[in-house]
N, C-alpha and C. Protein backbone atom coordinates (compact mmCIF):
# COMPACT_ATOMS: atom_id res chain seq x y z
N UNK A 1 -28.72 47.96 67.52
CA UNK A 1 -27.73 47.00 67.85
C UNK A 1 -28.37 45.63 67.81
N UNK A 2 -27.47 44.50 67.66
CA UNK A 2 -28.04 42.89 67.57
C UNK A 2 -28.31 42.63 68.84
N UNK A 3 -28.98 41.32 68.82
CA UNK A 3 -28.65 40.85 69.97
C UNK A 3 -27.51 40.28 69.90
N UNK A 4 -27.00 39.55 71.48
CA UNK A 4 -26.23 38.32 71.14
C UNK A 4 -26.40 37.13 70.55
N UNK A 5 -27.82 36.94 70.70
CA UNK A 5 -27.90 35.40 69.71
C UNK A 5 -27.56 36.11 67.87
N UNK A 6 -28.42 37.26 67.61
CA UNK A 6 -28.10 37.46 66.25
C UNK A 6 -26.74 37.17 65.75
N UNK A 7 -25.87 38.20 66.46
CA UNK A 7 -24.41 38.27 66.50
C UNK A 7 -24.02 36.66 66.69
N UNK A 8 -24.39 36.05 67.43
CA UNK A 8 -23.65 34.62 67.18
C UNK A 8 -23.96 34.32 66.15
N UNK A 9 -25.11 34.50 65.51
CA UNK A 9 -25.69 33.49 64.36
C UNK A 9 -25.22 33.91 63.21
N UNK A 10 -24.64 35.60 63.54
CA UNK A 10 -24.05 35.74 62.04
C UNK A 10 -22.47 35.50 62.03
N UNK A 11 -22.08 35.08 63.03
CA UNK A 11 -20.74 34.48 63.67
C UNK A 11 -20.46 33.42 62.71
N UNK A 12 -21.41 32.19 63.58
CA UNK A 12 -21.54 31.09 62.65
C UNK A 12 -21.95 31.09 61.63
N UNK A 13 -22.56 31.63 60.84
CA UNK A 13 -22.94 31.97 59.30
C UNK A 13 -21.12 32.54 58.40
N UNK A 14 -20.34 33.35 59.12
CA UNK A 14 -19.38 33.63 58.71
C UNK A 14 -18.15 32.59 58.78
N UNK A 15 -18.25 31.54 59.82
CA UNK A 15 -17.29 30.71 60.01
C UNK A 15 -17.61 29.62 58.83
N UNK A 16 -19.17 29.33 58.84
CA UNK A 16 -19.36 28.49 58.05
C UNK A 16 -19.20 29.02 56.34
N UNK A 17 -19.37 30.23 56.27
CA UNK A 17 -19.03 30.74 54.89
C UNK A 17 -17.59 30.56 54.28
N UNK A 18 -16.65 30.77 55.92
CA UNK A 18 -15.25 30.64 55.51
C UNK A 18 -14.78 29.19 55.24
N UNK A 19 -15.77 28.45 55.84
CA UNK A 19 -15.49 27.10 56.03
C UNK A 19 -15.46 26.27 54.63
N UNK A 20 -16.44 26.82 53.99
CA UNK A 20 -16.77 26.43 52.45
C UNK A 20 -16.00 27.07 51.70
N UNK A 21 -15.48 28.17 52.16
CA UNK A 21 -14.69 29.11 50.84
C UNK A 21 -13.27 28.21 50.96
N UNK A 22 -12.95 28.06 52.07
CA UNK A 22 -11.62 27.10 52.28
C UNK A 22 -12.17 25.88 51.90
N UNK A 23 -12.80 24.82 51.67
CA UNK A 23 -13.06 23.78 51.02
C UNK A 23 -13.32 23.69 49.93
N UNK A 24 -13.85 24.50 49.27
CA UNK A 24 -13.52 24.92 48.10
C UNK A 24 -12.60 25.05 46.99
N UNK A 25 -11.51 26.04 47.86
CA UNK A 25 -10.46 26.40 47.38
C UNK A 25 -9.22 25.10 47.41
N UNK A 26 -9.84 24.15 48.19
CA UNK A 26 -9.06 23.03 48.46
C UNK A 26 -9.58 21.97 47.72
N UNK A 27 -10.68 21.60 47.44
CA UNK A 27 -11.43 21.34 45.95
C UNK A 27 -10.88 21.22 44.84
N UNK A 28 -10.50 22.55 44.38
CA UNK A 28 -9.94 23.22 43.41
C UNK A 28 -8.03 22.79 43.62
N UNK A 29 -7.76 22.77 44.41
CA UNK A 29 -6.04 22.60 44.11
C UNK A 29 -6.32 20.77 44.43
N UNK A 30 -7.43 20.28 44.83
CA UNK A 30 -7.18 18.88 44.36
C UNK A 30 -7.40 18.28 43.19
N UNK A 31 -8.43 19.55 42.72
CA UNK A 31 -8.33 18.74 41.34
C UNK A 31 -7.78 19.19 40.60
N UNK A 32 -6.96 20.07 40.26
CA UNK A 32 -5.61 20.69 39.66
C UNK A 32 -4.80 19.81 39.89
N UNK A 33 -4.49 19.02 41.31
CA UNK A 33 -3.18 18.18 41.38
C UNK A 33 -3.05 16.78 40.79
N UNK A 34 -4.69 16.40 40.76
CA UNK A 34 -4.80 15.41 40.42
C UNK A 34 -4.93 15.28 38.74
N UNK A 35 -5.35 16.25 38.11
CA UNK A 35 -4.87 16.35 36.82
C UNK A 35 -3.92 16.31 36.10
N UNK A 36 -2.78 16.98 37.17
CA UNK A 36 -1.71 17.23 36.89
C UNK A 36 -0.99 16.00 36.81
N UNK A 37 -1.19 15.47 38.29
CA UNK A 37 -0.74 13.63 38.24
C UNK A 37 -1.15 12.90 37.31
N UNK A 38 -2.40 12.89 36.74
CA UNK A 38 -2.56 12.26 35.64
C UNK A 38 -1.71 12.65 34.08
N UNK A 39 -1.68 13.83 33.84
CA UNK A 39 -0.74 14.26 32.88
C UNK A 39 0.41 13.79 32.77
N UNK A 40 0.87 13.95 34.26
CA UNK A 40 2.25 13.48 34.22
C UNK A 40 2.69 11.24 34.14
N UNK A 41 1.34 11.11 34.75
CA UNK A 41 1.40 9.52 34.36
C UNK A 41 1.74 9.11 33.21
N UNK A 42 0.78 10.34 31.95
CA UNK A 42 0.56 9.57 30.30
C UNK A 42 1.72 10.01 30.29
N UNK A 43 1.86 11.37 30.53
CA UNK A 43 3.87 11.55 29.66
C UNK A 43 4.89 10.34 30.41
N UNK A 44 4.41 10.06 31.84
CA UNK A 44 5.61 9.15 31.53
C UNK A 44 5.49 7.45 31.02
N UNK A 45 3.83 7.63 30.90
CA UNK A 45 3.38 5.95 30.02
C UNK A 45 3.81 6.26 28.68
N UNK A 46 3.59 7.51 28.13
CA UNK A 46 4.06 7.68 26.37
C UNK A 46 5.58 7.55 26.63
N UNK A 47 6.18 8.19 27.49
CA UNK A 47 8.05 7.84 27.05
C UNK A 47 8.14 6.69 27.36
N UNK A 48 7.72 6.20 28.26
CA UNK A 48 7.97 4.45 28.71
C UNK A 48 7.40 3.51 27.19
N UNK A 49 6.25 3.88 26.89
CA UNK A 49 6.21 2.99 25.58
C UNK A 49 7.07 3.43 24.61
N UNK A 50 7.56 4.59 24.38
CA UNK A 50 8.51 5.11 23.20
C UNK A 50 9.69 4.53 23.37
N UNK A 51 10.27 4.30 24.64
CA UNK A 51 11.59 3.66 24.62
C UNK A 51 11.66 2.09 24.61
N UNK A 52 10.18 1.74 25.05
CA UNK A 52 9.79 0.14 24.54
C UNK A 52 10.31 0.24 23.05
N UNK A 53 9.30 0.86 22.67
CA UNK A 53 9.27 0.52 20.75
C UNK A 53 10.75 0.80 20.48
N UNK A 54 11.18 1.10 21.16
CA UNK A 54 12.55 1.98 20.33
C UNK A 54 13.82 0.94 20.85
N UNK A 55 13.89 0.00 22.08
CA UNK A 55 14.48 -0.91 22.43
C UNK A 55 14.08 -2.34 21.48
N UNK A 56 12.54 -2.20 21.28
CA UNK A 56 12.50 -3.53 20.51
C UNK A 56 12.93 -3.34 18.77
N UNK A 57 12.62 -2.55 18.60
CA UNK A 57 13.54 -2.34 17.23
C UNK A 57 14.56 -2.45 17.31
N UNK A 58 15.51 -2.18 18.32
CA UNK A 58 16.73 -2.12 18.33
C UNK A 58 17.27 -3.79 18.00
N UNK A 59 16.43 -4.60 19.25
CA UNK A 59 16.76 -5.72 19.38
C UNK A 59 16.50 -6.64 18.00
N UNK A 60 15.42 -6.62 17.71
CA UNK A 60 14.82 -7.15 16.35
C UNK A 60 15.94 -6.64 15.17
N UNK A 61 16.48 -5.21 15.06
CA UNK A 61 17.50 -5.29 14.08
C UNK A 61 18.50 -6.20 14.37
N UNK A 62 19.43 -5.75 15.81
CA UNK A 62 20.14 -6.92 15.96
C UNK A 62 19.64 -8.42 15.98
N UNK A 63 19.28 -8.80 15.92
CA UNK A 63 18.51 -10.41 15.57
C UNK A 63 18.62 -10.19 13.85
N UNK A 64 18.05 -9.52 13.15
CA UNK A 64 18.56 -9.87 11.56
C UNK A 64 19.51 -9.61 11.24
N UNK A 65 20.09 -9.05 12.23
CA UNK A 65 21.90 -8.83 11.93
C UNK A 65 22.13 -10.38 11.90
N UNK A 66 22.20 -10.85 13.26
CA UNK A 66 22.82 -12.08 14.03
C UNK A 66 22.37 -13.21 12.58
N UNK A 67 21.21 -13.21 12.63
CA UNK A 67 20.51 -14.30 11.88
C UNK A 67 21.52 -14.05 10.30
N UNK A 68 21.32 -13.05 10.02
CA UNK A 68 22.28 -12.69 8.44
C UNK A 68 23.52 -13.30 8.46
N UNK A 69 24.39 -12.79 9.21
CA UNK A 69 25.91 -13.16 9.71
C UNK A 69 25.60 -15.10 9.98
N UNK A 70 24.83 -15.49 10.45
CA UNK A 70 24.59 -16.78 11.02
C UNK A 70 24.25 -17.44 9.69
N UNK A 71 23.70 -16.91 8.49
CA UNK A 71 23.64 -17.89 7.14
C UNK A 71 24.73 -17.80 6.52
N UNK A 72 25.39 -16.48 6.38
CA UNK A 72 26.73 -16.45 6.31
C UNK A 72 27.82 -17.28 6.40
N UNK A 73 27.54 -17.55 7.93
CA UNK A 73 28.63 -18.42 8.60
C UNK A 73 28.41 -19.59 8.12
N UNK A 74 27.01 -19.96 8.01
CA UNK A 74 26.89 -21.80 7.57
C UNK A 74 27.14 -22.04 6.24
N UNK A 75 26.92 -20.95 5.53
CA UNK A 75 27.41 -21.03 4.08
C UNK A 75 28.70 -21.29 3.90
N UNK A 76 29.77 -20.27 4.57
CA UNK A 76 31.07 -20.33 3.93
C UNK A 76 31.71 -21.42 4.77
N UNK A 77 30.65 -22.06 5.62
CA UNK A 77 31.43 -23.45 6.35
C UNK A 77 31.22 -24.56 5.70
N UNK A 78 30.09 -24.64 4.51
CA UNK A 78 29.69 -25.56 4.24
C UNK A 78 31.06 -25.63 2.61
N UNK A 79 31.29 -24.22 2.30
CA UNK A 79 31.80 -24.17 1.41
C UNK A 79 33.55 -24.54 1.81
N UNK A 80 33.86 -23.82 2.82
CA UNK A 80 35.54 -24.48 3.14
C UNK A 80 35.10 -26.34 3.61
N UNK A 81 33.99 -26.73 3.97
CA UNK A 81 34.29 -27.84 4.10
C UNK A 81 34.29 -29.09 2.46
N UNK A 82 33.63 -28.19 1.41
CA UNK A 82 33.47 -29.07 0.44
C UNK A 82 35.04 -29.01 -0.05
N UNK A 83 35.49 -27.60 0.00
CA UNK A 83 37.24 -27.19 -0.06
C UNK A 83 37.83 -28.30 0.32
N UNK A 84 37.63 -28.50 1.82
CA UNK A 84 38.59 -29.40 2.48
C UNK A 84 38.98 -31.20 2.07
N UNK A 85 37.59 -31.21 1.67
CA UNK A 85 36.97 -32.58 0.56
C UNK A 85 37.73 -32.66 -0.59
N UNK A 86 37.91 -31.73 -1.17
CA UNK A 86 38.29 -31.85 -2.49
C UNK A 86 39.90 -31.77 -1.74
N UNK A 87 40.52 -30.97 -1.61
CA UNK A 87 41.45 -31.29 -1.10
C UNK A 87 42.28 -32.83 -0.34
N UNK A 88 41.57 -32.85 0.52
CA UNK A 88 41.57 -34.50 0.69
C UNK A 88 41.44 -35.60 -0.40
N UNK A 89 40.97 -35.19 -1.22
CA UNK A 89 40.67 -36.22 -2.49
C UNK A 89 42.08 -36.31 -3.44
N UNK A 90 42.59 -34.72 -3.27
CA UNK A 90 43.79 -34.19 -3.97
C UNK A 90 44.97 -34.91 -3.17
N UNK A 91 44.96 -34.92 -2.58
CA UNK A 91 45.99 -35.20 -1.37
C UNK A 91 46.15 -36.95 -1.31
N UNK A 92 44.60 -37.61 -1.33
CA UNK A 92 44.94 -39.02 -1.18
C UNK A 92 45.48 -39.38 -3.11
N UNK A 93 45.46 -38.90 -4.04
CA UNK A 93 45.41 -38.85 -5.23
C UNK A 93 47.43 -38.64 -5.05
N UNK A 94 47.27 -37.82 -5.12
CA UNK A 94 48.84 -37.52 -5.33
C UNK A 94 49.44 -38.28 -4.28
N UNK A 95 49.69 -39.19 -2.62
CA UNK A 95 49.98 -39.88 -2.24
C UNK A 95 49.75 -41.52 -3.23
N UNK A 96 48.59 -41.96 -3.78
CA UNK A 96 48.43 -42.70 -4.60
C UNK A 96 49.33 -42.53 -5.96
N UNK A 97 49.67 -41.37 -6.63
CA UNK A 97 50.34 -41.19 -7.56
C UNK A 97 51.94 -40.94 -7.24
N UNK A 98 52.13 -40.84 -6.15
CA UNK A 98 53.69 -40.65 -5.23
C UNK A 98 54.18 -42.06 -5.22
N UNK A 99 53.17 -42.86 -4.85
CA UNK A 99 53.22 -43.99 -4.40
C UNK A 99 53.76 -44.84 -5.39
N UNK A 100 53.42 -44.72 -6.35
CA UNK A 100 52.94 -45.18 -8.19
C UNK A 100 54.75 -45.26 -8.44
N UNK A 101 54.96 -43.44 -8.12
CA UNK A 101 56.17 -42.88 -8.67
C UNK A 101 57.34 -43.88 -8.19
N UNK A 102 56.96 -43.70 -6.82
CA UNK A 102 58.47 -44.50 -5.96
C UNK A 102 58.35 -46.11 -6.85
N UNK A 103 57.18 -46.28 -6.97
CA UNK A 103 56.96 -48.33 -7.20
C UNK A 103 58.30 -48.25 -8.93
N UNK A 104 57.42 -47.58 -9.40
CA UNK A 104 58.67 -47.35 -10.55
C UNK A 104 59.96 -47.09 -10.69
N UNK A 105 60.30 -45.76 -9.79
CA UNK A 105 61.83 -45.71 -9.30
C UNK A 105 62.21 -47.11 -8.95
N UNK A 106 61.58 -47.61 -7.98
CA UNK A 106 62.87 -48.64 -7.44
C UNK A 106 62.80 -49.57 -8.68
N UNK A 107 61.60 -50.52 -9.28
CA UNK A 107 62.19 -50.94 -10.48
C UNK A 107 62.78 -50.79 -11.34
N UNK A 108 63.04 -49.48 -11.82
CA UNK A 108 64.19 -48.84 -12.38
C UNK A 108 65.58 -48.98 -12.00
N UNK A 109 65.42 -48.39 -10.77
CA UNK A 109 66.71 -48.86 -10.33
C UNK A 109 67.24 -49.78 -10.00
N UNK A 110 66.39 -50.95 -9.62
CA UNK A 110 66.61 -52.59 -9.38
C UNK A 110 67.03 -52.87 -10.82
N UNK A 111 66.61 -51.91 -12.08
CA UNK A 111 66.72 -52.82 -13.75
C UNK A 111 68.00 -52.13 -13.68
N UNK A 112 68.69 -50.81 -13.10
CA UNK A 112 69.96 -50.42 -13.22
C UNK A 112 71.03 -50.85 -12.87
N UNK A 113 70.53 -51.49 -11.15
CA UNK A 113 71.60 -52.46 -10.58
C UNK A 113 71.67 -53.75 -11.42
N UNK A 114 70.72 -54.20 -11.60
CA UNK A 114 70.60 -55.22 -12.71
C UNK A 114 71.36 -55.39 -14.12
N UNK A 115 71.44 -54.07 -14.64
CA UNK A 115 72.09 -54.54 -15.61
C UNK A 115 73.45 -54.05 -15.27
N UNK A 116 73.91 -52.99 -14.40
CA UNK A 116 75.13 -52.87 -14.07
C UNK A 116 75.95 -53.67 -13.43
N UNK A 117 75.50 -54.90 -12.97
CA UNK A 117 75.95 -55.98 -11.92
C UNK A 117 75.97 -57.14 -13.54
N UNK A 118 75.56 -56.87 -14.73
CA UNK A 118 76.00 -57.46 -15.80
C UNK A 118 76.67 -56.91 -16.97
């Protein structure tokens, strides 16, 4: 048989064995968790940059949309305004030639009363 000191000492030899087997084992699921957390960081840094890239494309297409449509617009403004020019030119032209018309009518008709009043 032991003594009692033996028996304690293999007491504490067993507590301390368990003591390490449980620190250990706790070791081990920290660094499992912490791997795991890291895994799960990059997957969600890779989708976070994937939906970056994938928002800025988006935006950048729309911008050469906008910008396209926007030369567009200055073009066919520049073009109804040369329209509107020429038009105006047409317009003061035929008031000038209206103008012309009436100056003649009434001398005409002043040469009609004229000679009908003889």
């Amino acid at each position: 048989m032991a003594s009692p000191s033996e028996q304690s000492l293999q007491a504490a030899i067993a507590a301390v064995e368990h003591a390490l087997s449980q620190l250990d084992a706790a070791t081990e699921l920290a660094v499992h968790a912490r791997a795991q957390s890291a895994a799960n960081r990059e997957g969600l840094q890779a989708e976070l940059t994937h939906s970056w890239q994938q928002r800025t494309a988006e935006l950048e297409a729309a911008l050469a949309s906008a910008q396209s449509e926007n030369a567009f617009l200055k073009s066919d403004n520049v073009r109804i305004a040369e329209q509107l020019q020429a038009l105006q030119r047409d317009y003061l032209a035929l008031q000038k030639t209206a103008g012309e018309a009436a100056g003649r009518l009434d001398v005409t008709v002043q040469q009609l009363d004229f000679i009908l009043e003889h």
